[in-house]
N, C-alpha and C. Protein backbone atom coordinates (compact mmCIF):
# COMPACT_ATOMS: atom_id res chain seq x y z
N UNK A 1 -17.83 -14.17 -14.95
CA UNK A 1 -16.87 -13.92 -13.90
C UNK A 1 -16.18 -15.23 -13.54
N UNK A 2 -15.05 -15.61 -13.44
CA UNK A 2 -14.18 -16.23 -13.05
C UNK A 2 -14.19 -16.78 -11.49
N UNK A 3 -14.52 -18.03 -11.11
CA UNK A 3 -15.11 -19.22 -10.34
C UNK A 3 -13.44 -18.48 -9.47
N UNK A 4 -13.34 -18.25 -8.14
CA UNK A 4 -12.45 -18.17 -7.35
C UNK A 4 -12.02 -19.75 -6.94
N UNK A 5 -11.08 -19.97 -6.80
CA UNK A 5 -10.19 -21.15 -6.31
C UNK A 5 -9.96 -21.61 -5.14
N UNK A 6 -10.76 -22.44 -4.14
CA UNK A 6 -9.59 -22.90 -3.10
C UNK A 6 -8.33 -22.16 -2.59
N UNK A 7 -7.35 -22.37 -3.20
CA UNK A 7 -5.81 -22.22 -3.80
C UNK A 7 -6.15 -20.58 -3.24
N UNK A 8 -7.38 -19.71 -4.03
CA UNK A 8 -6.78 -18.34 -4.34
C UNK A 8 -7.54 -18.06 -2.82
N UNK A 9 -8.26 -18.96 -2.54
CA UNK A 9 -8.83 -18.14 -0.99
C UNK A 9 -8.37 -17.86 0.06
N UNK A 10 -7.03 -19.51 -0.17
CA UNK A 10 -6.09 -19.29 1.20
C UNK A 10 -5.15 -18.80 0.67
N UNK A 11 -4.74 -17.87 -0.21
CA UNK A 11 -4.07 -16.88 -0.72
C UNK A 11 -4.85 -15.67 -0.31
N UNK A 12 -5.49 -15.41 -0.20
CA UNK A 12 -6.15 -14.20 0.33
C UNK A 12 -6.36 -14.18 1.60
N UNK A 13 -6.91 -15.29 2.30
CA UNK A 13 -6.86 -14.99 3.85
C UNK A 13 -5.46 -15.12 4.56
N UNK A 14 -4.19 -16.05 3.91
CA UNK A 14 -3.03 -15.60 3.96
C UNK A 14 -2.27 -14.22 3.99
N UNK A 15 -2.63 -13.57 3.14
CA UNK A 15 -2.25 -12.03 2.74
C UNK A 15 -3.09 -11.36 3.41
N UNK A 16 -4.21 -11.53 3.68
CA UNK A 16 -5.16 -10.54 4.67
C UNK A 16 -4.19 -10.80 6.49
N UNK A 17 -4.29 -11.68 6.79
CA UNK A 17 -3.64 -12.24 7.88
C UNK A 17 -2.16 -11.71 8.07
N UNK A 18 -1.70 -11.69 6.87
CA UNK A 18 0.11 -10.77 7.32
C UNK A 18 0.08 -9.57 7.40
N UNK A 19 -0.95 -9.17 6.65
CA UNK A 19 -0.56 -7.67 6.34
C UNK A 19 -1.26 -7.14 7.65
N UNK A 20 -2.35 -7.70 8.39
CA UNK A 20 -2.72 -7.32 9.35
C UNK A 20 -1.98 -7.49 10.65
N UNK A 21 -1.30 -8.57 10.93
CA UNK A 21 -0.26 -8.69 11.73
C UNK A 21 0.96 -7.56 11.85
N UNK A 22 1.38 -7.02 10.21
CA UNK A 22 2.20 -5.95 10.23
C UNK A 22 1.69 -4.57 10.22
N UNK A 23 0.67 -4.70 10.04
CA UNK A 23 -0.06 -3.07 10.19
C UNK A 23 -0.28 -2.80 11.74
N UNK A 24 -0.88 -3.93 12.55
CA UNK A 24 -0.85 -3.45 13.82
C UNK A 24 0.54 -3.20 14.72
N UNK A 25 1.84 -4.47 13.94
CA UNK A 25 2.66 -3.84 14.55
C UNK A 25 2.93 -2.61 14.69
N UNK A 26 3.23 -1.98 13.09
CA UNK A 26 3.52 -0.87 12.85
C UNK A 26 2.88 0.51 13.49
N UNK A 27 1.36 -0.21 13.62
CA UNK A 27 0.65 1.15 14.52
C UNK A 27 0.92 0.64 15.93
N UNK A 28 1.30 -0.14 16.63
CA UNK A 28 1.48 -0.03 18.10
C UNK A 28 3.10 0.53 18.57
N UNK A 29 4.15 0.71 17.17
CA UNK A 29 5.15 0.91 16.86
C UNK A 29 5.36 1.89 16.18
N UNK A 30 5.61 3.29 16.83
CA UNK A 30 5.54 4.47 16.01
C UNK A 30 6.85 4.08 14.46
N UNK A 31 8.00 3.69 15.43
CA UNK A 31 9.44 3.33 14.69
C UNK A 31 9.09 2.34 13.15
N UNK A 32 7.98 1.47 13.22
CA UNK A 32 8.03 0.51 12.35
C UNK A 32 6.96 0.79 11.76
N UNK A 33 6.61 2.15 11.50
CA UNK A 33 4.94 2.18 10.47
C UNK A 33 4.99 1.72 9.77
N UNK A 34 6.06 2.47 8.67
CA UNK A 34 6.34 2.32 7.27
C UNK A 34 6.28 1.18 6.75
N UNK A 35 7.48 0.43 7.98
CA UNK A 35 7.75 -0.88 7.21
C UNK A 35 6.55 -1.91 7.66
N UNK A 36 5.60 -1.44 8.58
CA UNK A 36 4.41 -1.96 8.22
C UNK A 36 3.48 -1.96 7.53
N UNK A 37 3.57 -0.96 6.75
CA UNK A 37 2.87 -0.23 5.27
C UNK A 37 3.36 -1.46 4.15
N UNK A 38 4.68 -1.36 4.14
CA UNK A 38 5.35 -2.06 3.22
C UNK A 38 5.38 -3.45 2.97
N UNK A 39 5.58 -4.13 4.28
CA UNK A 39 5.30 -5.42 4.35
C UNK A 39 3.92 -5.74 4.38
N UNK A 40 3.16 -5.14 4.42
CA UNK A 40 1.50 -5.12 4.21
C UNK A 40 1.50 -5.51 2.57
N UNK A 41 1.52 -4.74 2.00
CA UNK A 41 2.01 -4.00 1.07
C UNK A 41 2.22 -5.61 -0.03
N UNK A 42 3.54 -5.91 0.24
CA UNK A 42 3.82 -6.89 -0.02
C UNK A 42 3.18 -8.32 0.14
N UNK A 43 2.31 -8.40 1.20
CA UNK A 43 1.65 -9.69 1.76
C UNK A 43 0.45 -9.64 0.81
N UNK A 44 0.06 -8.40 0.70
CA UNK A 44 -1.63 -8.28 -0.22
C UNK A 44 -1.04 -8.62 -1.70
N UNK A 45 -0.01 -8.80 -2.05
CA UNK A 45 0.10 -8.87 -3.62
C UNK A 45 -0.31 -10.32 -3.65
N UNK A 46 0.04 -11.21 -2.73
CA UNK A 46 -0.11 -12.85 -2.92
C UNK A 46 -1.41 -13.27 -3.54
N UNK A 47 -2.66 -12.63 -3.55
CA UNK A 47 -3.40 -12.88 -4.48
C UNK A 47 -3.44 -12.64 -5.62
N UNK A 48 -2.98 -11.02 -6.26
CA UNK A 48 -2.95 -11.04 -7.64
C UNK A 48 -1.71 -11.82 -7.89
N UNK A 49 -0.80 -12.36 -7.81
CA UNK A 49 0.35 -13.37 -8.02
C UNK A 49 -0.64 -14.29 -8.71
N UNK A 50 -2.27 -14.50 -8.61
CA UNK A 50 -3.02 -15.79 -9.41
C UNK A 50 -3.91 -14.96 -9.79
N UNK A 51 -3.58 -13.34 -10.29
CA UNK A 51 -4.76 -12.82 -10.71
C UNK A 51 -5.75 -12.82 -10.56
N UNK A 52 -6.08 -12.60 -9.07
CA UNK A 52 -7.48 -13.15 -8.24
C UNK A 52 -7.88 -11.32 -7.47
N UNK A 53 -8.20 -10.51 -8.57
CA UNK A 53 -8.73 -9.23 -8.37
C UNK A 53 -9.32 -9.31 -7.01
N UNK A 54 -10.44 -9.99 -7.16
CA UNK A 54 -11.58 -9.70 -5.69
C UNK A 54 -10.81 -10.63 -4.65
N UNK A 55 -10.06 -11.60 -4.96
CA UNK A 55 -8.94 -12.04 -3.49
C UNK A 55 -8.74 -10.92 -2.71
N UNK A 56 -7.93 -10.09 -3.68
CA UNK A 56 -6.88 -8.63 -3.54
C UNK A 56 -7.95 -7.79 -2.23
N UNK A 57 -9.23 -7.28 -2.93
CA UNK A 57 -10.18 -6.46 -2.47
C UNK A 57 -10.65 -7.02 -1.15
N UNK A 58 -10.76 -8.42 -1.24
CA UNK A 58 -11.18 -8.65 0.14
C UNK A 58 -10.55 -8.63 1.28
N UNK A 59 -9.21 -8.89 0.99
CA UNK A 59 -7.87 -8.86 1.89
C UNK A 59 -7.52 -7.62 2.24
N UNK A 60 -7.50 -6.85 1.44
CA UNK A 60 -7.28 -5.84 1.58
C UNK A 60 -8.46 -4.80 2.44
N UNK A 61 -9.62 -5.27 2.27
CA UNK A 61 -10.47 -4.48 2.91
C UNK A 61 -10.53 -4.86 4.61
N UNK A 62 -10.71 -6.60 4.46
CA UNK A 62 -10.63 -7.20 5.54
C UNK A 62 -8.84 -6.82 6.70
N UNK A 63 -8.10 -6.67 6.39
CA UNK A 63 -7.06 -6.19 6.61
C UNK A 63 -7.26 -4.55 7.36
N UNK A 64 -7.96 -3.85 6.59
CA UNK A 64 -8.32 -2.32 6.91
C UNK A 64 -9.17 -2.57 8.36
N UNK A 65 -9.95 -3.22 8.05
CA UNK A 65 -11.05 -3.72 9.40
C UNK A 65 -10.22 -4.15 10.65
N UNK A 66 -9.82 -5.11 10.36
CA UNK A 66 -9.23 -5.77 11.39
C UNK A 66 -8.15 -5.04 11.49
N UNK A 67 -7.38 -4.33 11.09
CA UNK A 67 -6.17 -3.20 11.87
C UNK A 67 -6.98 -2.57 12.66
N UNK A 68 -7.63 -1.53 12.20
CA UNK A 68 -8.39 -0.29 12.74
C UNK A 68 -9.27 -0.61 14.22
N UNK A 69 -9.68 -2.03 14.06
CA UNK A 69 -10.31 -2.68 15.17
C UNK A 69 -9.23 -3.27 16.54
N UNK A 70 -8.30 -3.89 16.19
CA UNK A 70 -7.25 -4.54 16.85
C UNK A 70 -6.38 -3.23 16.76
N UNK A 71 -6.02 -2.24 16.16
CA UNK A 71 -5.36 -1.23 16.26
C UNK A 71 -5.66 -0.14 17.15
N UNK A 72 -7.10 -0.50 17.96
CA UNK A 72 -7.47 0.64 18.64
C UNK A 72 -8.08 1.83 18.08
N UNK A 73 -8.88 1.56 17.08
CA UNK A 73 -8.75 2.63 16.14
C UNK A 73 -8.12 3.93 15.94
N UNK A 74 -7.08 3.91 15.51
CA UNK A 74 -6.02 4.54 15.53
C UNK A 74 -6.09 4.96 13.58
N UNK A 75 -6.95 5.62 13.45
CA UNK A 75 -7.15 5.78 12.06
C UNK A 75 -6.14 6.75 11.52
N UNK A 76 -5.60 7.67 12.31
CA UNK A 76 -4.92 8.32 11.41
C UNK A 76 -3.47 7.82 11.32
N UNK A 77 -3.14 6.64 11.92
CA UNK A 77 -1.88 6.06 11.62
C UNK A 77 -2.15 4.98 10.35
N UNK A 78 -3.31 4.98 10.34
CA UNK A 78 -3.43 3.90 9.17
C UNK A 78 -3.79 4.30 7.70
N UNK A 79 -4.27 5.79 7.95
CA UNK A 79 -4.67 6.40 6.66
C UNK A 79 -3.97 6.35 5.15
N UNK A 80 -2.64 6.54 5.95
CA UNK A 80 -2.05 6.65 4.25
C UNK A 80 -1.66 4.71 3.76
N UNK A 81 -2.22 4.18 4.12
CA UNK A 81 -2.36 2.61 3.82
C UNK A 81 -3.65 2.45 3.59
N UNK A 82 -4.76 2.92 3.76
CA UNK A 82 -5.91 3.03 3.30
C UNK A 82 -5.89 4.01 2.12
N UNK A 83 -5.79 4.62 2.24
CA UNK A 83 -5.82 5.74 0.84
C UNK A 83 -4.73 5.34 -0.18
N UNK A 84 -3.50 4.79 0.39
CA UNK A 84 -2.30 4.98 -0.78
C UNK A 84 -1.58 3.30 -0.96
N UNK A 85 -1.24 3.09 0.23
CA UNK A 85 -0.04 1.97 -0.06
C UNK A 85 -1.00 0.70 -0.14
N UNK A 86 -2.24 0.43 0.56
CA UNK A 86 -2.68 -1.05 0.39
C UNK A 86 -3.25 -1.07 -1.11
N UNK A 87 -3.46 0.38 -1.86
CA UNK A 87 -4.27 0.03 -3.11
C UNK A 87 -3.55 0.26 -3.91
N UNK A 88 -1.76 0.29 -3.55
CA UNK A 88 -0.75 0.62 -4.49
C UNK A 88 -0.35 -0.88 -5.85
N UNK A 89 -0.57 -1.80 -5.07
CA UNK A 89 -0.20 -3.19 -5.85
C UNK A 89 -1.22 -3.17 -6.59
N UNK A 90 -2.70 -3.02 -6.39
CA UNK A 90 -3.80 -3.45 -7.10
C UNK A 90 -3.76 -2.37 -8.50
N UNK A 91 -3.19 -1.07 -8.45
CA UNK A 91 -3.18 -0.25 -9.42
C UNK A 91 -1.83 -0.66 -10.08
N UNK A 92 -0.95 -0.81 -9.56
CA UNK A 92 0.21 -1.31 -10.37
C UNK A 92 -0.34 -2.62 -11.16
N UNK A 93 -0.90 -3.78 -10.86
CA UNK A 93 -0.76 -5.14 -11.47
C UNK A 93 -1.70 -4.60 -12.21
N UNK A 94 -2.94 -3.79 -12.31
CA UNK A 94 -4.09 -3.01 -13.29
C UNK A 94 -3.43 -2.39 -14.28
N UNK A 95 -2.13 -1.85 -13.66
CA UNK A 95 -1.27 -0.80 -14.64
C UNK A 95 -0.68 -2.22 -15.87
N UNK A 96 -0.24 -3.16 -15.37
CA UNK A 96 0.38 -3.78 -16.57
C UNK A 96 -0.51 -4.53 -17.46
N UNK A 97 -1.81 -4.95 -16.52
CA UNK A 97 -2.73 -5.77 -17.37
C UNK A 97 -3.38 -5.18 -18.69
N UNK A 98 -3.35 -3.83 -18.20
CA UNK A 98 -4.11 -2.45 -19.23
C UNK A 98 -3.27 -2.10 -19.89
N UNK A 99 -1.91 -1.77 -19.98
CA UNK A 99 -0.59 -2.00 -20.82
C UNK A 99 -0.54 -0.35 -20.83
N UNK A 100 -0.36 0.46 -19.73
CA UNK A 100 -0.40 2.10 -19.84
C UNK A 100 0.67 2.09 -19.38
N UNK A 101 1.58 3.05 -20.23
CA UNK A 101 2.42 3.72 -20.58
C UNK A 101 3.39 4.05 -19.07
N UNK A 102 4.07 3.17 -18.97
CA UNK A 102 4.94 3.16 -17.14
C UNK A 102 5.81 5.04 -17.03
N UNK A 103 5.67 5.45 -17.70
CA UNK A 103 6.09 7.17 -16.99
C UNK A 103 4.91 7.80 -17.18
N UNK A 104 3.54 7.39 -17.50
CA UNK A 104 2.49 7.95 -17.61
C UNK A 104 2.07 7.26 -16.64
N UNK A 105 1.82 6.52 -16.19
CA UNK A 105 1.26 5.99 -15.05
C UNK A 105 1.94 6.14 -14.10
N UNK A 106 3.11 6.21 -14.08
CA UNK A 106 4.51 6.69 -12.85
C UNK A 106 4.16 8.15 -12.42
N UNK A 107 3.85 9.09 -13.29
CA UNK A 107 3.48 10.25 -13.15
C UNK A 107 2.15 10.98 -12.09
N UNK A 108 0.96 10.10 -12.68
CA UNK A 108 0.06 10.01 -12.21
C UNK A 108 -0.04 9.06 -10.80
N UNK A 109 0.54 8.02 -10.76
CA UNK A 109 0.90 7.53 -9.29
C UNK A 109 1.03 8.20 -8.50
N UNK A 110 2.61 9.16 -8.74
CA UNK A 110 3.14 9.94 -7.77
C UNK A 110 2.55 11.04 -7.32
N UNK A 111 1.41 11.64 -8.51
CA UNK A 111 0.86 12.57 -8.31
C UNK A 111 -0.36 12.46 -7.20
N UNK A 112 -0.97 10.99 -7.01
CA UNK A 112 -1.88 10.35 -6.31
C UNK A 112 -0.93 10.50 -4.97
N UNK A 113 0.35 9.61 -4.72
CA UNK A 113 0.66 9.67 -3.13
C UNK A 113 1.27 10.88 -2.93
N UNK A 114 1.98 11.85 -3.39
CA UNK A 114 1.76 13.78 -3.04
C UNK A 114 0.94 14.16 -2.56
N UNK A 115 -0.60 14.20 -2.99
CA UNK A 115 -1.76 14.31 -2.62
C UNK A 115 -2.11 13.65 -1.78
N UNK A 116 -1.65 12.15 -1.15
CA UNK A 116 -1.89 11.62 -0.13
C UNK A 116 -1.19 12.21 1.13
N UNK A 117 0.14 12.14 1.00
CA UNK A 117 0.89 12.93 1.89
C UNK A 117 0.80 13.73 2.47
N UNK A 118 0.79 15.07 1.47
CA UNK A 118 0.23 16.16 1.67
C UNK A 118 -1.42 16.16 2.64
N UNK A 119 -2.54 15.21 2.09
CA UNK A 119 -3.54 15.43 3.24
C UNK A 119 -3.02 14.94 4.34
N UNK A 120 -2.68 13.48 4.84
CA UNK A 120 -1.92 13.50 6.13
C UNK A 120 -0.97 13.79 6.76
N UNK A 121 -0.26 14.94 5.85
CA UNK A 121 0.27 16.53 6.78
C UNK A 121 -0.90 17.15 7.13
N UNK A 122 -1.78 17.65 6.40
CA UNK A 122 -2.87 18.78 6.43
C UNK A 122 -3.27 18.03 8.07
N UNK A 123 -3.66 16.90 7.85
CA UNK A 123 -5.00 16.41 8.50
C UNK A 123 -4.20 16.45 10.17
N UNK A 124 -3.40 15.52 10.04
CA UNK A 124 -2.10 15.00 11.09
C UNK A 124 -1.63 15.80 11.82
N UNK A 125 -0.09 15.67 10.70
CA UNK A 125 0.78 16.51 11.40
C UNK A 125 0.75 17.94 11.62
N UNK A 126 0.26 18.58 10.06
CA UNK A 126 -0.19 20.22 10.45
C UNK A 126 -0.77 20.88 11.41
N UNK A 127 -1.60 19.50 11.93
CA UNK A 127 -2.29 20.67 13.20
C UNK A 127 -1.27 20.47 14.62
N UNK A 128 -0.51 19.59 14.77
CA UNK A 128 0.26 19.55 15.79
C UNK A 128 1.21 19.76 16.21
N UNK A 129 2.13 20.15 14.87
CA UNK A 129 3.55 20.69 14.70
C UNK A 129 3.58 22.34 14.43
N UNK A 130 4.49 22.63 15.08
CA UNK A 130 4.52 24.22 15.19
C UNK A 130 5.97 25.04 14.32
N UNK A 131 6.42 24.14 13.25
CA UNK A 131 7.45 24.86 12.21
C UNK A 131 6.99 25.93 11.78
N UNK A 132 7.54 26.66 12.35
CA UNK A 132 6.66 28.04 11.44
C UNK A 132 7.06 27.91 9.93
N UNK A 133 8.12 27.90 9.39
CA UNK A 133 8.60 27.57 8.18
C UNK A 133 7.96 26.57 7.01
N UNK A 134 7.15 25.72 7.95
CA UNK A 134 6.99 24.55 7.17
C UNK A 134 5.15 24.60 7.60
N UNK A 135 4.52 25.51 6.57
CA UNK A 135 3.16 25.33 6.58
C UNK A 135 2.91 25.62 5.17
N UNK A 136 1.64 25.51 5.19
CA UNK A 136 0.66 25.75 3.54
C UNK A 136 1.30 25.70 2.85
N UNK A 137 1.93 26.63 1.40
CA UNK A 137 2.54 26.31 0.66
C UNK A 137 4.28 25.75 0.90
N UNK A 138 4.68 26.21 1.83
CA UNK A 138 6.08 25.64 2.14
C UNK A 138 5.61 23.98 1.83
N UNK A 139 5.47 23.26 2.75
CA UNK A 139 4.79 22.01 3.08
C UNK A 139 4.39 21.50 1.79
N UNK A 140 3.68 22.14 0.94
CA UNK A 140 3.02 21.47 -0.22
C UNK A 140 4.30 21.48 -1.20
N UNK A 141 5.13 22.28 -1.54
CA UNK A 141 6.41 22.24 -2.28
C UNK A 141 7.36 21.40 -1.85
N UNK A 142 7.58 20.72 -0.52
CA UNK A 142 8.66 20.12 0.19
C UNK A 142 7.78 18.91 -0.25
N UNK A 143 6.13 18.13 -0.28
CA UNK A 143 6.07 17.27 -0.13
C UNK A 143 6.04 16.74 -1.84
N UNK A 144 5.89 18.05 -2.77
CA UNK A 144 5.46 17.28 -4.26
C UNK A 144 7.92 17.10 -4.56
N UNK A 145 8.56 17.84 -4.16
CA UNK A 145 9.65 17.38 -4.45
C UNK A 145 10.19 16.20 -3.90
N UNK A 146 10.15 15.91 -2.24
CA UNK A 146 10.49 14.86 -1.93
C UNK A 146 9.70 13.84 -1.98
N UNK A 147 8.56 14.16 -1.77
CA UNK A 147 7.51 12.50 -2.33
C UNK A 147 7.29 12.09 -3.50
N UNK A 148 7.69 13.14 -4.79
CA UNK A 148 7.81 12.68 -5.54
C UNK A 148 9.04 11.81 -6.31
N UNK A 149 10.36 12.07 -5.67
CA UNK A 149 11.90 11.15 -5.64
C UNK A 149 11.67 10.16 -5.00
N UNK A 150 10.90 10.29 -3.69
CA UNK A 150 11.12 8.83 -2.79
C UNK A 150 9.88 8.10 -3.57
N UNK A 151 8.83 8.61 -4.09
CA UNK A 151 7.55 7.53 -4.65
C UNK A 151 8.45 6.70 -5.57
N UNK A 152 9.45 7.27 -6.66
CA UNK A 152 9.93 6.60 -8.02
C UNK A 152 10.49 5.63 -7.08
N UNK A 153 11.31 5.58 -6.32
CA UNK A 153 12.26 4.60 -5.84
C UNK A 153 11.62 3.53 -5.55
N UNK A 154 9.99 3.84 -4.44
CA UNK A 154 9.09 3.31 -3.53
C UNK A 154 8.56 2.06 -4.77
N UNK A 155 8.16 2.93 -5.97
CA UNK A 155 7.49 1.91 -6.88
C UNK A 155 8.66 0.99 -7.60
N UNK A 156 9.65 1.80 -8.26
CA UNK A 156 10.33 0.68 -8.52
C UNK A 156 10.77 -0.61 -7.24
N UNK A 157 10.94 -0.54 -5.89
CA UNK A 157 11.09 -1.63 -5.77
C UNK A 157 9.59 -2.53 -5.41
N UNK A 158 8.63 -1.60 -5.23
CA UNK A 158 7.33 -3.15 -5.07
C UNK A 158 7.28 -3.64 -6.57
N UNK A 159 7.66 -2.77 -7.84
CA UNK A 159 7.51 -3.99 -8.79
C UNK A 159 8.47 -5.16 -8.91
N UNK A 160 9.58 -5.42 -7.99
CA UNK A 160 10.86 -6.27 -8.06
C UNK A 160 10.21 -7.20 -6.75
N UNK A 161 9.49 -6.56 -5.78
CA UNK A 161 8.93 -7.36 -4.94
C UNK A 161 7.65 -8.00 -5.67
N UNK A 162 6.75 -7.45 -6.26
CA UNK A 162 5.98 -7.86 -7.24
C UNK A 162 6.64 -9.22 -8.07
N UNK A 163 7.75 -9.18 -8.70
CA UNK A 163 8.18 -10.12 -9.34
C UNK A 163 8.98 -11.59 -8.31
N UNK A 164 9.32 -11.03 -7.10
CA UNK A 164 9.27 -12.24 -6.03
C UNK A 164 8.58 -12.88 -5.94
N UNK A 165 7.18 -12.01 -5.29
CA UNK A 165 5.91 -12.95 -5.06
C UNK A 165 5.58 -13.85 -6.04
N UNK A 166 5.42 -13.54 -7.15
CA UNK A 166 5.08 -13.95 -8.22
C UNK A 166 5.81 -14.91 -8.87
N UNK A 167 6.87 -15.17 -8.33
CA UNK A 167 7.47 -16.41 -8.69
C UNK A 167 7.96 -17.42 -7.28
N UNK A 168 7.93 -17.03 -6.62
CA UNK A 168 7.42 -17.66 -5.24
C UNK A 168 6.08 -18.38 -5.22
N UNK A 169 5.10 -17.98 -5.50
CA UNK A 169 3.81 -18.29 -5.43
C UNK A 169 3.77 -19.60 -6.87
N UNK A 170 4.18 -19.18 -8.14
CA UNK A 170 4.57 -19.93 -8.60
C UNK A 170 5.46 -21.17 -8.86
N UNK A 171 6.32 -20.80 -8.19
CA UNK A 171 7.45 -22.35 -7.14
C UNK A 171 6.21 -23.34 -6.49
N UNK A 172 5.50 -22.37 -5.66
CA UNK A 172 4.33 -23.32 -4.62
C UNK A 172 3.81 -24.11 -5.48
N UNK A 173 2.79 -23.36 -6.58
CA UNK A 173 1.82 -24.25 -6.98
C UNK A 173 2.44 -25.38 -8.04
N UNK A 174 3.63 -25.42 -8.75
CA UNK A 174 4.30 -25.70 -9.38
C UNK A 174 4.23 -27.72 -8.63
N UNK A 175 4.62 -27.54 -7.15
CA UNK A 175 4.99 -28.96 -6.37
C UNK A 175 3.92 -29.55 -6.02
């Protein structure tokens, strides 16, 4: 196993530290979840940027903790970042290291956050919203068409943010 770095630790408690800063915004901020998902999202890649797998895991876990704790535990605003978006980079940078097939893995992605969605409708919103129109199967057809258009978009741009970090991080160590 591969000796972790200095370098990759304060890369990880860096990225644990933003993404937690933006996750609690986002949960004390109904308006700014997402883009606290996202910029999370983005902050946790700074370790694999040095291919530092267990950086990733710790930040990322430590991140889950410390939202949910400082968030009030407010778990079901944080769920689909626990289940979907904080372990979205770690399966993507897995996806290229393993060299699988990007509309086969695009496929199966999307098919993963549908299924995410879809439970935090089930879990969430289903029990509190009263659309009559929009239950059980309605709901499950609305979320595999539109979550599956907005996921393609969602992934193509964290891999362009993926390629920021990653040469950002590389500028750093470079000086």
């Amino acid at each position: 196993m591969k000796k972790i770095t200095s370098y990759e630790i304060a890369l990880s408690a860096m990225a644990c530290a933003i993404a937690t800063i933006f996750l609690i915004v986002g949960v004390y901020s109904a308006f700014l979840l997402f883009t606290g998902y996202l910029l999370a999202c983005v902050a946790l890649m700074l370790p694999l940027a040095k291919q530092s797998y267990r950086g990733y895991l710790l930040a990322y876990l430590a991140s889950c903790i410390l939202s949910l704790v400082l968030g009030a535990g407010r778990f079901w605003d944080l769920l689909p970042f626990i289940v979907f978006f904080g372990l979205h980079p770690l399966v993507n940078e897995l996806q290229l290291k393993i060299k699988i097939n990007r509309w086969v893995a695009c496929a199966i992605k999307a098919l993963w956050f549908d299924v995410t969605m879809y439970l935090v409708w089930r879990f969430v919103f289903g029990m509190t919203t009263n659309i009559p129109w929009l239950t059980g199967a309605n709901a499950l057809w609305l979320i595999l068409a539109v979550g599956s258009v907005f996921f393609v978009l969602y992934d193509y741009l964290m891999y362009k943010w993926r390629a920021v970090v990653n040469d950002t991080v590389r500028r750093i160590t470079k000086k």
